[in-house]
N, C-alpha and C. Protein backbone atom coordinates (compact mmCIF):
# COMPACT_ATOMS: atom_id res chain seq x y z
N UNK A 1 0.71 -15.93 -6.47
CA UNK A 1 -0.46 -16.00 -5.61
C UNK A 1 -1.45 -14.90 -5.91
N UNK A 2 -2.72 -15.29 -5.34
CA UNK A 2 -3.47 -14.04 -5.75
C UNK A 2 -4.25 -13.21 -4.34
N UNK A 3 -3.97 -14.10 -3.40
CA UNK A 3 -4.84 -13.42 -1.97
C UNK A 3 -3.55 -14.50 -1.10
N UNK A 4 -3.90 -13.38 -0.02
CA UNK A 4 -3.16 -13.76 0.91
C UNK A 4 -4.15 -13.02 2.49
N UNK A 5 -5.02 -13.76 3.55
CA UNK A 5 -5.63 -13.35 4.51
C UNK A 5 -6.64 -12.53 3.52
N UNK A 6 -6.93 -10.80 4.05
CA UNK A 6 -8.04 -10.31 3.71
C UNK A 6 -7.35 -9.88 2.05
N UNK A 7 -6.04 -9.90 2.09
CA UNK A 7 -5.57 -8.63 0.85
C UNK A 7 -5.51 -9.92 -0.74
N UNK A 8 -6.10 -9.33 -1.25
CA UNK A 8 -6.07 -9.41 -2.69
C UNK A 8 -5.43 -8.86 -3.66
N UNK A 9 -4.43 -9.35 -4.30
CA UNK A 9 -3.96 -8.72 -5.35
C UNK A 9 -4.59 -7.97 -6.55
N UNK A 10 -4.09 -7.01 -6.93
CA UNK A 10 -4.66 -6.15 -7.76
C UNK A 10 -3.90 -5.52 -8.98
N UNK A 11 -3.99 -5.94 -10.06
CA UNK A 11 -3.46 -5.72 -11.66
C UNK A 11 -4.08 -5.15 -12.12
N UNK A 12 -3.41 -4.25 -13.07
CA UNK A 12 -4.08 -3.32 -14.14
C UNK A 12 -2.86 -2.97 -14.91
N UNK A 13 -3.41 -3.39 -16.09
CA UNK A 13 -4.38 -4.02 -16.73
C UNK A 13 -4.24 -5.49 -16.27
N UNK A 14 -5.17 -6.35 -16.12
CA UNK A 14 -5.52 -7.54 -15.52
C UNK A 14 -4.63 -9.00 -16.19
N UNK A 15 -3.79 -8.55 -16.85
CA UNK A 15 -3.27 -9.94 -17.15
C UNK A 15 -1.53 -9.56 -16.99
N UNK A 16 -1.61 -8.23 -15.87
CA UNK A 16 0.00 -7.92 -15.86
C UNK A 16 0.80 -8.82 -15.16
N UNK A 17 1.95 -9.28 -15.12
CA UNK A 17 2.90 -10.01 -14.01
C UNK A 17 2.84 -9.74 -12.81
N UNK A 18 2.36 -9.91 -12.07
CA UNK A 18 2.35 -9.50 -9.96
C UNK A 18 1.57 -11.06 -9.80
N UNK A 19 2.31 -11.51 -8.44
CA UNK A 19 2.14 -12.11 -7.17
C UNK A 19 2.19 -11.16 -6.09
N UNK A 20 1.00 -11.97 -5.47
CA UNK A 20 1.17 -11.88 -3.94
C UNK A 20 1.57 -13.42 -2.93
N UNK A 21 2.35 -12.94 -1.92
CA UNK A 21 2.32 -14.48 -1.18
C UNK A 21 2.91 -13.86 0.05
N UNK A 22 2.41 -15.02 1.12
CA UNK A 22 2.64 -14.60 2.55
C UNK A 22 4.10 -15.36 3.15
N UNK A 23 5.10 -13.78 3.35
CA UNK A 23 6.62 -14.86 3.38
C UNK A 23 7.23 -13.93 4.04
N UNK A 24 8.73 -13.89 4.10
CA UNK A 24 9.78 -13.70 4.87
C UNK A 24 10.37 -12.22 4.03
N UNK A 25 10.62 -11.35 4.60
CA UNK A 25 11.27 -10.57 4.23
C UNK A 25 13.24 -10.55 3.80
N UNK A 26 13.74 -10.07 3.28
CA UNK A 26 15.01 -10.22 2.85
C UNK A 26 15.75 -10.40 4.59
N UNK A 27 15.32 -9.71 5.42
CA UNK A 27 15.90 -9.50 6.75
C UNK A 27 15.21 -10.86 7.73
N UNK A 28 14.25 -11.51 7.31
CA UNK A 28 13.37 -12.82 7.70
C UNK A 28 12.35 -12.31 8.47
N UNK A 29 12.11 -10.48 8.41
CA UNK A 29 10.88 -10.98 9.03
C UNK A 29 9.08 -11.10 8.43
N UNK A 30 8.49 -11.74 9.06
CA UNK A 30 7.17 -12.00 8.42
C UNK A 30 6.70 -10.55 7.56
N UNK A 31 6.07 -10.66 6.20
CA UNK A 31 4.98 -9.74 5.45
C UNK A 31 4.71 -10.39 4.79
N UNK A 32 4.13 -9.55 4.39
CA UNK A 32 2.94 -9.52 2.79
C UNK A 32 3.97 -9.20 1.76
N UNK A 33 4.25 -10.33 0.37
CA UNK A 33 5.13 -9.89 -0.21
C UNK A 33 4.67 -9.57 -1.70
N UNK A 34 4.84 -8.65 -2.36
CA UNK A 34 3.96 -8.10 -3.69
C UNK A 34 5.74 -8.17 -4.64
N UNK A 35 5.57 -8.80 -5.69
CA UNK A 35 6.58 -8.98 -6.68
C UNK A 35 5.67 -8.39 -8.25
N UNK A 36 6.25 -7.75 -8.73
CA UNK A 36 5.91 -7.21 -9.75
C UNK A 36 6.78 -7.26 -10.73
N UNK A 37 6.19 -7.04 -12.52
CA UNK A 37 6.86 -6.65 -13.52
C UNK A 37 5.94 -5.82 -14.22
N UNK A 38 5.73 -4.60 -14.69
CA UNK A 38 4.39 -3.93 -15.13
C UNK A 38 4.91 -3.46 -16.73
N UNK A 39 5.96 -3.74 -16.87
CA UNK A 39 5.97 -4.78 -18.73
C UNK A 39 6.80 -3.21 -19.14
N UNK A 40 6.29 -3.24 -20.71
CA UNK A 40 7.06 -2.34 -21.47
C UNK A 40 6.63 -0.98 -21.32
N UNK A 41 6.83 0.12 -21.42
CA UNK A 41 6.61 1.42 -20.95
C UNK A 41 5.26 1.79 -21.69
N UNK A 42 4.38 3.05 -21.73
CA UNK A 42 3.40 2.78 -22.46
C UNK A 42 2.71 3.53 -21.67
N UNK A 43 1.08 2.94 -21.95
CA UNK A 43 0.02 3.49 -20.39
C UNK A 43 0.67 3.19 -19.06
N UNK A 44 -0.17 3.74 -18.23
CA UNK A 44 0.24 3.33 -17.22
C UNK A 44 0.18 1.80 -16.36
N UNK A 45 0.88 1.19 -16.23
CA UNK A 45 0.70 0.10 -15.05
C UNK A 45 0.38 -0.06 -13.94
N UNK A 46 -0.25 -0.95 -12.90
CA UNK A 46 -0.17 -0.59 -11.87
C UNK A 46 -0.33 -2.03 -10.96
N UNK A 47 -0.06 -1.84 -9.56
CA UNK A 47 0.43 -3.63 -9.14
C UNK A 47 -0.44 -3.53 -8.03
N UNK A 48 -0.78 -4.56 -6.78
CA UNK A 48 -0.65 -4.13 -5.92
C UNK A 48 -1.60 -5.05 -5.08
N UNK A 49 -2.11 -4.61 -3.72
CA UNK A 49 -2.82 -5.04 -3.31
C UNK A 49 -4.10 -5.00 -2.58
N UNK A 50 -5.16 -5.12 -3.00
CA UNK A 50 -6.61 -4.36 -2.00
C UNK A 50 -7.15 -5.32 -1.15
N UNK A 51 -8.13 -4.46 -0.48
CA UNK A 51 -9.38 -4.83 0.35
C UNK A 51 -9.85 -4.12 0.86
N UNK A 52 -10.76 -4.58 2.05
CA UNK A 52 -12.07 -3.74 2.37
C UNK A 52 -11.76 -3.26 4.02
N UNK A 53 -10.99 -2.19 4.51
CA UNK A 53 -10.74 -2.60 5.68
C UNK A 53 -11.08 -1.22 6.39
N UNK A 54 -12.33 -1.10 6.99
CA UNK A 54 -12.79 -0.52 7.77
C UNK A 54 -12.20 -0.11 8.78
N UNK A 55 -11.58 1.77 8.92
CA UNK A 55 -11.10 2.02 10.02
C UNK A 55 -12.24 3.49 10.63
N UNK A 56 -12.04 2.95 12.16
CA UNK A 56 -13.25 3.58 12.77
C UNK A 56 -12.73 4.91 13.38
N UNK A 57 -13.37 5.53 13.40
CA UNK A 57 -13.29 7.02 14.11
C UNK A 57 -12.66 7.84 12.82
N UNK A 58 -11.41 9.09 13.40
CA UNK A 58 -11.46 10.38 12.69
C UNK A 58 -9.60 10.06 13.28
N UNK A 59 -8.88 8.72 12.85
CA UNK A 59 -7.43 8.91 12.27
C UNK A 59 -6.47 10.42 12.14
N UNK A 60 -5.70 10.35 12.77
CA UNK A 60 -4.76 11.31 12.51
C UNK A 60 -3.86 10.89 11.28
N UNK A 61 -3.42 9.82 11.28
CA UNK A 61 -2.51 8.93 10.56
C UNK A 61 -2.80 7.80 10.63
N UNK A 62 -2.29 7.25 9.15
CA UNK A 62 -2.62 5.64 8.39
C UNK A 62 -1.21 5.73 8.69
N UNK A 63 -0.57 4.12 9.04
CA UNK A 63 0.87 4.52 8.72
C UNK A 63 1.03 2.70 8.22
N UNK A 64 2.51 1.77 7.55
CA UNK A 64 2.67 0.83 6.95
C UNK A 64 4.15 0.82 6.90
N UNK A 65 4.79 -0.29 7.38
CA UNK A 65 6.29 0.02 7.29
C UNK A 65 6.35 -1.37 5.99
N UNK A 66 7.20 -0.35 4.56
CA UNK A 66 7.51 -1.16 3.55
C UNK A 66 9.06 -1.29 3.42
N UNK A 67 9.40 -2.94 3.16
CA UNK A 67 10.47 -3.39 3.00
C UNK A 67 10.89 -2.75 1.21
N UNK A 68 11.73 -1.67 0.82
CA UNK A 68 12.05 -0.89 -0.21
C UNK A 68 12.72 -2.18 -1.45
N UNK A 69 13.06 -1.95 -2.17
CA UNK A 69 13.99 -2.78 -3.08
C UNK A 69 14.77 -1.87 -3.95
N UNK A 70 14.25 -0.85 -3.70
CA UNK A 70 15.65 0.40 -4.43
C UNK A 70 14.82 0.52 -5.95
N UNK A 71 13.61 -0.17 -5.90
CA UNK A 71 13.27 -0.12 -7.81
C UNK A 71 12.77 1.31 -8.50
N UNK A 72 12.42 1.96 -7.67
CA UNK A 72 12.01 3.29 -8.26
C UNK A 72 10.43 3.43 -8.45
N UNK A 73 9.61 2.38 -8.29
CA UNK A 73 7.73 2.72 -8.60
C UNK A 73 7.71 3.50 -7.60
N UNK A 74 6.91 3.87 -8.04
CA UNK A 74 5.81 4.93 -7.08
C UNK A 74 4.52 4.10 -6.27
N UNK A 75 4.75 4.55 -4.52
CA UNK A 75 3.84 3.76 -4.36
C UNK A 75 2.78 4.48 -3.91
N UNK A 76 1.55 4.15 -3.93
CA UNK A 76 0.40 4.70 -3.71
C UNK A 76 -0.53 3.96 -2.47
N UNK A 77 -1.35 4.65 -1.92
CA UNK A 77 -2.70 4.11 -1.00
C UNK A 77 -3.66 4.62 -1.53
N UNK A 78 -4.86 3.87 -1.35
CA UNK A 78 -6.53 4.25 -1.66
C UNK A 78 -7.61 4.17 -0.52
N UNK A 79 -8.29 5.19 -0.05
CA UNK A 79 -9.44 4.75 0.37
C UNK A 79 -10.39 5.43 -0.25
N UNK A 80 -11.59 4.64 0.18
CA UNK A 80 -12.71 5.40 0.00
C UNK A 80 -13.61 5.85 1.27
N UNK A 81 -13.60 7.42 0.83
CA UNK A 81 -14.54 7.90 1.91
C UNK A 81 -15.86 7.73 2.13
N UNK A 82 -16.45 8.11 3.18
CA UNK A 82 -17.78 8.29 3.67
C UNK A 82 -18.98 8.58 3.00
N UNK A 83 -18.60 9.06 1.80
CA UNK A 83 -19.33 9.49 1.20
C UNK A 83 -19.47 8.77 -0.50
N UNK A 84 -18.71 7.68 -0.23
CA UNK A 84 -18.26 6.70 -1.24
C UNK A 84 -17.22 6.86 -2.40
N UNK A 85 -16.40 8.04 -2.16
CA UNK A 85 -15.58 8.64 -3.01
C UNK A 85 -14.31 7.69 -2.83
N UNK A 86 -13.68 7.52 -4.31
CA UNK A 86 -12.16 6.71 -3.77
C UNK A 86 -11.34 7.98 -3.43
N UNK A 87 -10.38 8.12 -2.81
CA UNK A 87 -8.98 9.08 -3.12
C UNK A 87 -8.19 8.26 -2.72
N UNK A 88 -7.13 9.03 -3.40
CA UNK A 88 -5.87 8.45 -3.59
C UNK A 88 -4.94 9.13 -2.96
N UNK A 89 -3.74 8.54 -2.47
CA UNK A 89 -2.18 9.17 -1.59
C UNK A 89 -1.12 8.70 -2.25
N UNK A 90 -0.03 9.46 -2.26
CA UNK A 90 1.08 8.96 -2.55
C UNK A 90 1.43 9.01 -1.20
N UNK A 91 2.50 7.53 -1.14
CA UNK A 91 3.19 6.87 0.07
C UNK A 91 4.48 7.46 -0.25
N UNK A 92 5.13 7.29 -1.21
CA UNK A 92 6.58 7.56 -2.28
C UNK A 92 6.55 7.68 -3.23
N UNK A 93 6.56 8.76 -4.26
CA UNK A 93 6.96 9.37 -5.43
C UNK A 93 7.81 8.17 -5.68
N UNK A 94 9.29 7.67 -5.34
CA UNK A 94 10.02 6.81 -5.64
C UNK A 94 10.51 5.55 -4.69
N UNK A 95 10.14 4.61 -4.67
CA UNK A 95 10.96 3.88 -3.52
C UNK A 95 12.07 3.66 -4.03
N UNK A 96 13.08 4.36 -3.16
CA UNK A 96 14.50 4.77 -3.73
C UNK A 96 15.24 4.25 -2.31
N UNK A 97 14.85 3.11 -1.57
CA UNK A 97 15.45 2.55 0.13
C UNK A 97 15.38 1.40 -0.29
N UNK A 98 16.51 0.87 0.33
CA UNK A 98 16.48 -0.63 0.45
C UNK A 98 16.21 -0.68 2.07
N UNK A 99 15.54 -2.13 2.26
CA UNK A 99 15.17 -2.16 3.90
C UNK A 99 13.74 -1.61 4.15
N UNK A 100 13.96 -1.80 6.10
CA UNK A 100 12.18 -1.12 6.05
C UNK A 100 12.05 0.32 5.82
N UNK A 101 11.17 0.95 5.76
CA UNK A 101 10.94 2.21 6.08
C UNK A 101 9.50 2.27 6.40
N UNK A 102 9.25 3.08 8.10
CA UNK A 102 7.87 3.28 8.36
C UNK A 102 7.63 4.78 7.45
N UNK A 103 6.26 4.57 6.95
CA UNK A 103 5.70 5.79 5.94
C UNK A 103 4.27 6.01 6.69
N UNK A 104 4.09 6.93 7.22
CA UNK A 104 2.99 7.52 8.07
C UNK A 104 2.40 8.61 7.03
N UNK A 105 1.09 8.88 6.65
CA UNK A 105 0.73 9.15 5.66
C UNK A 105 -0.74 9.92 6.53
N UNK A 106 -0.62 11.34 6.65
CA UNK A 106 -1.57 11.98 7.21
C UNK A 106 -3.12 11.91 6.32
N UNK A 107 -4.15 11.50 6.77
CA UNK A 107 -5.43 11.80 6.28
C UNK A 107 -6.06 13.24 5.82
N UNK A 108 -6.26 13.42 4.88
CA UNK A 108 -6.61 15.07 4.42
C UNK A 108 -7.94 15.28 5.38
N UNK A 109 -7.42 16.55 5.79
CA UNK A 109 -8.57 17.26 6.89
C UNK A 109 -10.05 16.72 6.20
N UNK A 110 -10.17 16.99 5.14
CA UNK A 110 -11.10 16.77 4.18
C UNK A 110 -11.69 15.72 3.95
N UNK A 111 -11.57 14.62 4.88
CA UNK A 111 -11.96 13.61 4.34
C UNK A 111 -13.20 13.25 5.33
N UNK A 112 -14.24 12.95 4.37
CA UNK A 112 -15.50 12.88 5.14
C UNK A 112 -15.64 11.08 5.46
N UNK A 113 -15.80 11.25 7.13
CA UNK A 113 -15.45 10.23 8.03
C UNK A 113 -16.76 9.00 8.31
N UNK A 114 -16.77 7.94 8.07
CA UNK A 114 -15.47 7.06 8.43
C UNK A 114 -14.71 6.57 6.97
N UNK A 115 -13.58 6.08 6.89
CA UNK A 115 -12.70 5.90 5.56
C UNK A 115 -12.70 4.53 6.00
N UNK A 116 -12.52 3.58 3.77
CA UNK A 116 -12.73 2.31 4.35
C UNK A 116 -10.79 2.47 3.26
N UNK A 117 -9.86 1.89 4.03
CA UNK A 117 -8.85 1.44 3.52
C UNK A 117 -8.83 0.51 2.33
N UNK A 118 -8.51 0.94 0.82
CA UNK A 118 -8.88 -0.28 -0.48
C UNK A 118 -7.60 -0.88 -0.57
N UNK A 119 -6.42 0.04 -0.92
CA UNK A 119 -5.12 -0.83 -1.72
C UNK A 119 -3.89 0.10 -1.36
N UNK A 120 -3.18 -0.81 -1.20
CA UNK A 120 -1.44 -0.02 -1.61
C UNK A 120 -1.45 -0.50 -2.82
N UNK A 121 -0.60 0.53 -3.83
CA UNK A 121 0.01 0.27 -4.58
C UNK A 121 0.78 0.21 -5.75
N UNK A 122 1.37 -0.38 -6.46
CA UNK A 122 2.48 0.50 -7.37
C UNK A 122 2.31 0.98 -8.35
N UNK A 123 2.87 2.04 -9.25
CA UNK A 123 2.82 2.62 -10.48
C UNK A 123 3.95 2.90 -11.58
N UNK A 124 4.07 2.08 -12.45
CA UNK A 124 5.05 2.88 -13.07
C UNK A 124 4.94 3.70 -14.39
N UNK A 125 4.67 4.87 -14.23
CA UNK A 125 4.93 6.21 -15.16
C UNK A 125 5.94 5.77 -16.32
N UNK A 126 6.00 5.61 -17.28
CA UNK A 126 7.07 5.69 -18.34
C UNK A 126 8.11 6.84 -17.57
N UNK A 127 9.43 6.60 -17.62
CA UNK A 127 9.69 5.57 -18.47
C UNK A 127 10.50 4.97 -17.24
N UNK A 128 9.97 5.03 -15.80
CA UNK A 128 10.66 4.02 -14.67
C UNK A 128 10.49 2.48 -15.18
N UNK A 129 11.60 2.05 -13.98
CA UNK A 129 11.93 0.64 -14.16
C UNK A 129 10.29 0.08 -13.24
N UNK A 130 10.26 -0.85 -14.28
CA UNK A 130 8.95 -1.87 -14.20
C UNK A 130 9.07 -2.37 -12.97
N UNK A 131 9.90 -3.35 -12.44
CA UNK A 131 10.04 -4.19 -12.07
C UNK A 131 10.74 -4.57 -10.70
N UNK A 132 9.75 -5.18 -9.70
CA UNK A 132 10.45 -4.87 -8.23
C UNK A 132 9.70 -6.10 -7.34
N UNK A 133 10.43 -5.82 -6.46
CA UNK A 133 9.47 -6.28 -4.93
C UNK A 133 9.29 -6.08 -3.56
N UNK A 134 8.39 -5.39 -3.44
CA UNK A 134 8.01 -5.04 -2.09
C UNK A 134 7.48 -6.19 -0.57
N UNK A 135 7.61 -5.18 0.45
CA UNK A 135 7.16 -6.24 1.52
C UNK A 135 6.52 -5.19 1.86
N UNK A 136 5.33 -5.57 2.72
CA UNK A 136 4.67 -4.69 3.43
C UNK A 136 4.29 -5.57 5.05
N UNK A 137 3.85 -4.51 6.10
CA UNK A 137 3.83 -4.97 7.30
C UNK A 137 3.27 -3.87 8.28
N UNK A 138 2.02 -4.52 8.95
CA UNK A 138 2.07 -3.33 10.29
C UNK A 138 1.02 -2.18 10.03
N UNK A 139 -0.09 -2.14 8.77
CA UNK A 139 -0.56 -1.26 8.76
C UNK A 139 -1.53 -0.95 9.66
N UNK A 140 -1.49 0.36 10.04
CA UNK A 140 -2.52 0.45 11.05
C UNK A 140 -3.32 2.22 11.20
N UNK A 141 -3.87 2.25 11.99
CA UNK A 141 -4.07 3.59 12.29
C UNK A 141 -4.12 4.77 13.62
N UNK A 142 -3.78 5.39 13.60
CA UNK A 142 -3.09 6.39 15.04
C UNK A 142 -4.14 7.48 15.19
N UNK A 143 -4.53 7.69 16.71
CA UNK A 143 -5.84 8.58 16.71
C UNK A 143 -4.78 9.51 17.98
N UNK A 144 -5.79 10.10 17.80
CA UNK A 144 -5.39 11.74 18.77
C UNK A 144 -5.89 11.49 20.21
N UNK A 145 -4.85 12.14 21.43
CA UNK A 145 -5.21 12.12 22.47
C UNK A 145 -4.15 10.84 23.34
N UNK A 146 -4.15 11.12 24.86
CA UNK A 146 -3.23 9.94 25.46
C UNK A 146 -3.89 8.68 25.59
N UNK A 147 -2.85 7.49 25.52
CA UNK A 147 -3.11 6.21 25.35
C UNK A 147 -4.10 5.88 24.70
N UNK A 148 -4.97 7.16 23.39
CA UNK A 148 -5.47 5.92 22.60
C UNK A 148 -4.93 5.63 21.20
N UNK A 149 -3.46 5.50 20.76
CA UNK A 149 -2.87 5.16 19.81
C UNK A 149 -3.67 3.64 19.84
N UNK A 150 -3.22 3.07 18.81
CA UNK A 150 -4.11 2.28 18.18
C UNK A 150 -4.01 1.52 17.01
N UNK A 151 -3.67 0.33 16.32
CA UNK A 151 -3.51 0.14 15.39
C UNK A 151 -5.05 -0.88 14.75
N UNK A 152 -5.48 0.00 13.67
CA UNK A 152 -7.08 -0.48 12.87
C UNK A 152 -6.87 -1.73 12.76
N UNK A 153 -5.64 -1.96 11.96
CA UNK A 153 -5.66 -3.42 11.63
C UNK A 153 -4.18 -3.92 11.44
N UNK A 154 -3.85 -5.19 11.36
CA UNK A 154 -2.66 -5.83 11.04
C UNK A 154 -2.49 -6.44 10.05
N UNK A 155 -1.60 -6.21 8.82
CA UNK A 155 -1.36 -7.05 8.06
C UNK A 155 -0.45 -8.10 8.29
């Protein structure tokens, strides 16, 4: 698949192995499911999935609970700031869990506000294993102060 709702899959280099499709997790419950193979070791690869998703105000935390597969990529987030800059986060150096795991991922003080959310997504560095599949679910965003937690958006 190549879109699923707002998220679009995203390859690099553009003719790598990844689907996206909207399905059941190993445990049955509903995500976003990203299957990858990012090939023979080399440059870098990368998998994943973007879009354009506008979160409002000044976020304490982005957070995304991913279903692991034990494969070892590295997963990453992107936004771009206010000022039209991309940056980049690491979510996990390694997804080294099987199952969910919520990953809450603090916003750098630094980031000039408002941030538009682009992509999760994977990397593999020579000489990790290529090849995996993730679920994702639940991303959202958490603001400061009582009762106004909050989630930006739902995947």
């Amino acid at each position: 698949g190549e879109a699923v709702g707002q998220w679009l899959l995203y390859r690099s280099p553009a003719d790598l192995a990844a689907a996206l499709e909207s399905g059941k997790a190993p445990d049955g419950a509903s995500a976003l499911h990203l299957s990858f193979d990012l090939g023979a070791p080399g440059a870098t690869r990368a998998a994943g999935i973007q879009s354009e998703i506008a979160i409002p105000g000044e976020p304490l935390v982005v957070s995304v609970e991913v279903y692991g597969d034990g494969s070892g990529a590295w997963l990453r987030g992107a936004y771009r700031n206010g000022d039209g800059i991309n940056e980049s986060l690491t979510l996990a150096r390694h997804v080294d869990w099987t199952g969910w795991r919520g990953i809450n991922l603090v916003v750098p003080v630094q980031a000039r506000w408002p941030i538009t959310w682009t992509r999760f997504y994977v990397v593999a560095p020579p000489p990790d294993k290529a090849t995996g599949d993730l679920w994702l679910r639940n991303f959202g965003a958490w603001y400061a102060g009582p009762g106004t937690d909050q989630r930006a958006s739902r995947m």
